[in-house]
Protein backbone atom coordinates (compact mmCIF):
# COMPACT_ATOMS: atom_id res chain seq x y z
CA UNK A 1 0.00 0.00 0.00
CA UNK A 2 1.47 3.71 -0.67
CA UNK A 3 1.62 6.27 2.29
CA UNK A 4 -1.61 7.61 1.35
CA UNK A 5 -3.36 5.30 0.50
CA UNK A 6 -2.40 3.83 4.24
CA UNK A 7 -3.13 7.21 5.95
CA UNK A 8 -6.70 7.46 3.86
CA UNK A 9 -7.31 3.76 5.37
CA UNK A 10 -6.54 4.82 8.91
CA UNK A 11 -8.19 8.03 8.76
CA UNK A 12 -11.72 5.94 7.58
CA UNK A 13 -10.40 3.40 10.85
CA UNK A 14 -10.55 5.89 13.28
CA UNK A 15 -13.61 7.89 12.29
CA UNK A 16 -15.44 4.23 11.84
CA UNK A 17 -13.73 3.32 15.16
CA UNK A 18 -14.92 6.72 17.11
CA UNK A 19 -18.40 5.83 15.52
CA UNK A 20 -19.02 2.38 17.01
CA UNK A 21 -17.73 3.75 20.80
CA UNK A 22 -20.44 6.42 20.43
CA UNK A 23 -23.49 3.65 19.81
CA UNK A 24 -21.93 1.20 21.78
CA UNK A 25 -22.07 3.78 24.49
CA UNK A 26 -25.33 5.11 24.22
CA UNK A 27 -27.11 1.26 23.29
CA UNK A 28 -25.14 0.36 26.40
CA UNK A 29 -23.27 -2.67 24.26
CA UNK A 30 -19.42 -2.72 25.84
CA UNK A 31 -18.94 -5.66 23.01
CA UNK A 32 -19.26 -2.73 20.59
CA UNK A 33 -17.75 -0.02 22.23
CA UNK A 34 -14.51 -2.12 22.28
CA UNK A 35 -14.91 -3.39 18.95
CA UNK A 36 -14.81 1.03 18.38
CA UNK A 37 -11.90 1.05 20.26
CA UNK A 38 -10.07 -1.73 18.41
CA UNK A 39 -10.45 0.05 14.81
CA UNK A 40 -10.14 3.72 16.43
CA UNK A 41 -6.54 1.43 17.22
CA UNK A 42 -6.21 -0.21 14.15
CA UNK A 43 -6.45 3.53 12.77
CA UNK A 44 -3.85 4.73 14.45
CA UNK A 45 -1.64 2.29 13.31
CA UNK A 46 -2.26 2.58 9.50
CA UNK A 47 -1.74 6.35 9.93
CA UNK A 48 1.65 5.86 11.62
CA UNK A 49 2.86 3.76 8.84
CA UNK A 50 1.79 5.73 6.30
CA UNK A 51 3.61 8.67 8.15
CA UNK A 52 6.87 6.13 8.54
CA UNK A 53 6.19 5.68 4.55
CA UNK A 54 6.98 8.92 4.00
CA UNK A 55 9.71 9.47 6.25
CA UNK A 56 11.99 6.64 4.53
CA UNK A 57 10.70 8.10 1.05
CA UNK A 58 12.18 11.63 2.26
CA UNK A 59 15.46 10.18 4.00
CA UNK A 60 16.28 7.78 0.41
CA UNK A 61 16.13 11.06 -1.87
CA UNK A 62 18.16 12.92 0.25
C-alpha cells in the first residue's frame, strides 16, 4: 500500500472506530464499544505507517 493510500485507510479506521464507541455507548453494548476502540486502534496504526512511509521516502532522496 502507498503512504496515502495507508493514511486514507486509517483516517476511515478511526472515524469508523470513534463511531461504534459512540453507539456502543449510548445502546449500552461494551462488546461494541470495544470493537470502536479496536479500529479507532487499528487507525492509528495505518496512519503511523503511512507517516513512517513517508519518512523513509524523504530520507532515500536525500
Amino acid at each position: 500500500m502507498s503512504s496515502t493510500t495507508d493514511k486514507v485507510k486509517g483516517t476511515a479506521n478511526q472515524a469508523i472506530g470513534k463511531v461504534k464507541q459512540g453507539v456502543g455507548e449510548a445502546t449500552d453494548d461494551p462488546a461494541l464499544k470495544g470493537e470502536g476502540k479496536l479500529q479507532e486502534a487499528k487507525g492509528d496504526l495505518q496512519k503511523a505507517v503511512g507517516k513512517a512511509k513517508d519518512a523513509v521516502k524523504k530520507a532515500a532522496d536525500l
